[in-house]
C-alpha atoms as a PDB file:
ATOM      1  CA  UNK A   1      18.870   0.845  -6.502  1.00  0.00           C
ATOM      2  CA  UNK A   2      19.035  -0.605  -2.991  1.00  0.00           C
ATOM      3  CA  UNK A   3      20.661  -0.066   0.553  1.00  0.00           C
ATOM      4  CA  UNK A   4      19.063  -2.742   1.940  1.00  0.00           C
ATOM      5  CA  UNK A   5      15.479  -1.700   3.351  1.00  0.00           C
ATOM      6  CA  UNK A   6      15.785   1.747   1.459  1.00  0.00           C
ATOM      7  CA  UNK A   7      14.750   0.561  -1.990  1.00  0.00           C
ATOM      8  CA  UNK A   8      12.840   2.217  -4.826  1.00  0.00           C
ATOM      9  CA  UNK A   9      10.569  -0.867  -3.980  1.00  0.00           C
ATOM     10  CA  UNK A  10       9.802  -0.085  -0.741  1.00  0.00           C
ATOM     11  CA  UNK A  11       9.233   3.429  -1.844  1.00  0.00           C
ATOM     12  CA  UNK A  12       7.154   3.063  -4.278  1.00  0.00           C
ATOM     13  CA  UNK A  13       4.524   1.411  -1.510  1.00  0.00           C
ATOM     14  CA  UNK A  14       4.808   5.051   0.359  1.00  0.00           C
ATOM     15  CA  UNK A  15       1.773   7.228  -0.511  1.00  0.00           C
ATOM     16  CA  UNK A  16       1.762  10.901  -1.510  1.00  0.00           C
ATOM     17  CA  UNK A  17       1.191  13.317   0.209  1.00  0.00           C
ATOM     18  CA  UNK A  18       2.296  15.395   3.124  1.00  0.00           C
ATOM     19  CA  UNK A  19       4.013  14.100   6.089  1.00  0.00           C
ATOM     20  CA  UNK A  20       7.251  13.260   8.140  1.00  0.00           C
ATOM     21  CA  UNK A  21      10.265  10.383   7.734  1.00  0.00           C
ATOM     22  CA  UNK A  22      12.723   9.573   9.347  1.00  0.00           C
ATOM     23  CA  UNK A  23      16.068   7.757   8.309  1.00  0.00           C
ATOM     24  CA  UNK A  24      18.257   5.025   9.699  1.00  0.00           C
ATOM     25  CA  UNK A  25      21.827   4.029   9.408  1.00  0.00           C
ATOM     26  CA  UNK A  26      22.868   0.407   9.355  1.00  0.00           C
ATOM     27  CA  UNK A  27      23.299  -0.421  13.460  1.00  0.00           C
ATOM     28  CA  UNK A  28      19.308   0.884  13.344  1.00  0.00           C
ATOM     29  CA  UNK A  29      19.707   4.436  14.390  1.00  0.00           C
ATOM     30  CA  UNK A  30      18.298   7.500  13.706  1.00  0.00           C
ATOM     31  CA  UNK A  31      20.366   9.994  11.412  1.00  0.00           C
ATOM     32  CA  UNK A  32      17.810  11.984   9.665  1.00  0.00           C
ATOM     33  CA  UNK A  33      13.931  13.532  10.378  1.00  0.00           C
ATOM     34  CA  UNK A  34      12.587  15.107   7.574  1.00  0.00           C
ATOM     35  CA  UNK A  35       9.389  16.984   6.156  1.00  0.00           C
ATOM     36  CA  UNK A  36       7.889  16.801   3.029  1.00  0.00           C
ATOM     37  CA  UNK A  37       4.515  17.740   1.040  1.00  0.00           C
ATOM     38  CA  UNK A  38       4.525  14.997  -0.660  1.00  0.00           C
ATOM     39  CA  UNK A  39       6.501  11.921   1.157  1.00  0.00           C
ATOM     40  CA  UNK A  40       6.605   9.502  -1.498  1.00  0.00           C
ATOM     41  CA  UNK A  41       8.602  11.886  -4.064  1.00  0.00           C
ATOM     42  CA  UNK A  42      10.772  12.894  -1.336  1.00  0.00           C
ATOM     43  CA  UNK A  43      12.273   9.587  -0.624  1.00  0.00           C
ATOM     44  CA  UNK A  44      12.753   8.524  -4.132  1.00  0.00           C
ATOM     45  CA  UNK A  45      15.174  12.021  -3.855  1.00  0.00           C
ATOM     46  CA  UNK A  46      17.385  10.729  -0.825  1.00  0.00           C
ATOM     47  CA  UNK A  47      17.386   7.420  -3.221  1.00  0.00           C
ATOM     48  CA  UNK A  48      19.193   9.379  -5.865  1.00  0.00           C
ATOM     49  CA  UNK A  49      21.747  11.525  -3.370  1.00  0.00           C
ATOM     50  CA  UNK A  50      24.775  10.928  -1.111  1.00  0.00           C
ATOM     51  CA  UNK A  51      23.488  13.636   1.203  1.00  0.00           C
ATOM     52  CA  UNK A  52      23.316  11.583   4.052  1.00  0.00           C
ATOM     53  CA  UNK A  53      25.492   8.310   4.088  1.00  0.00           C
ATOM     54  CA  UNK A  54      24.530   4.515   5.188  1.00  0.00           C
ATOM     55  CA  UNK A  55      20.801   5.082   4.941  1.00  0.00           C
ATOM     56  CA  UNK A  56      19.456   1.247   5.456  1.00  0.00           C
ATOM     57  CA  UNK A  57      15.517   2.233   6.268  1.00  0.00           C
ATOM     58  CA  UNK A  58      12.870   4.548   6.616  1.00  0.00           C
ATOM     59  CA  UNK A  59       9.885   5.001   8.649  1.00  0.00           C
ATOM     60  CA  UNK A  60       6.978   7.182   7.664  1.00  0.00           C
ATOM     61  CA  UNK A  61       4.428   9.254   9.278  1.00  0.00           C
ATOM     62  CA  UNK A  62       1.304  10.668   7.404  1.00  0.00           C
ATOM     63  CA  UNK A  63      -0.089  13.824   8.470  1.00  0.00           C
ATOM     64  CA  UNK A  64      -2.907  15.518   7.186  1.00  0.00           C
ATOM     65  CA  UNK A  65      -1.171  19.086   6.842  1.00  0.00           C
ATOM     66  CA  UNK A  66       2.143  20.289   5.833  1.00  0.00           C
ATOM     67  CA  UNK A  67       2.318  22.453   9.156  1.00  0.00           C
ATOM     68  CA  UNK A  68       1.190  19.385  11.262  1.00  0.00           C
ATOM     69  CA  UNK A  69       4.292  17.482   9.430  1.00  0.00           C
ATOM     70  CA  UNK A  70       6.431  20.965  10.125  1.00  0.00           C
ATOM     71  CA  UNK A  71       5.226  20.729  14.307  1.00  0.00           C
ATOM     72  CA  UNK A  72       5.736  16.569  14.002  1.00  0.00           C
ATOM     73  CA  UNK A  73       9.311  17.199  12.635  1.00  0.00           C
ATOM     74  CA  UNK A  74      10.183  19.757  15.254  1.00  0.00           C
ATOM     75  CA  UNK A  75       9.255  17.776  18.227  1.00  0.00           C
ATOM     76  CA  UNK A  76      11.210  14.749  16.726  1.00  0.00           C
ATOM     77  CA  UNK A  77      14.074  16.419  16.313  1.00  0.00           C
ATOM     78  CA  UNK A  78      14.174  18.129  19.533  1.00  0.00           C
ATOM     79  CA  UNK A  79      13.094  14.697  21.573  1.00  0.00           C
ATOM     80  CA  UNK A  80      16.386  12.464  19.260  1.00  0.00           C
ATOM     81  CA  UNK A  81      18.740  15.167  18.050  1.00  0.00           C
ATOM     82  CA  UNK A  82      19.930  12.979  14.521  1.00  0.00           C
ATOM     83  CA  UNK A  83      23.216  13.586  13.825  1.00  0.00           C
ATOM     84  CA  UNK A  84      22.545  14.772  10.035  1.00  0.00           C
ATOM     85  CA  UNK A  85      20.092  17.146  11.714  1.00  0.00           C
ATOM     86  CA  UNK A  86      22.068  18.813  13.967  1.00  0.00           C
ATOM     87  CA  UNK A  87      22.916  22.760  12.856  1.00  0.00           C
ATOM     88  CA  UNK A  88      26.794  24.162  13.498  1.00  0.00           C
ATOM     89  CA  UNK A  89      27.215  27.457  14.873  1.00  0.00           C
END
């Protein structure tokens, strides 16, 4: 499966382990920030779901701890407000 950059290719160069991604639509801008313990299996999920449309790429951020990807994740967010992450009230 492919959406152009997004491809189980390209994930399958991301290495386990814990960390932070982010996801891009198709004009190049960010939608998504994410978390995950293990980076590598989490993208291969968002390969497999409709959750959030037009993903084209990824970018990737190791971290050595799941609570320095948590603190990563929450300044990203904060500093681009993605759409996808954005919480109703």
């Amino acid at each position: 499966m492919s959406r152009k950059g997004f491809s189980v290719k390209n994930v399958e160069s991301v290495k386990k382990g814990p960390g932070v991604y982010k996801l891009f639509n198709n004009y190049g801008s960010l939608t998504y920030v994410g978390k995950a313990k293990n980076l590598k299996e989490r993208l291969q999920q968002h390969l497999n779901e409709d959750d959030i449309p037009n993903i084209r790429q990824f970018d990737v951020k190791h971290t050595e701890t799941t609570r320095e990807a948590e603190r990563l994740e929450k300044n990203i967010i904060q500093r681009s407000a993605p759409v996808h992450n954005i919480k109703e009230e």
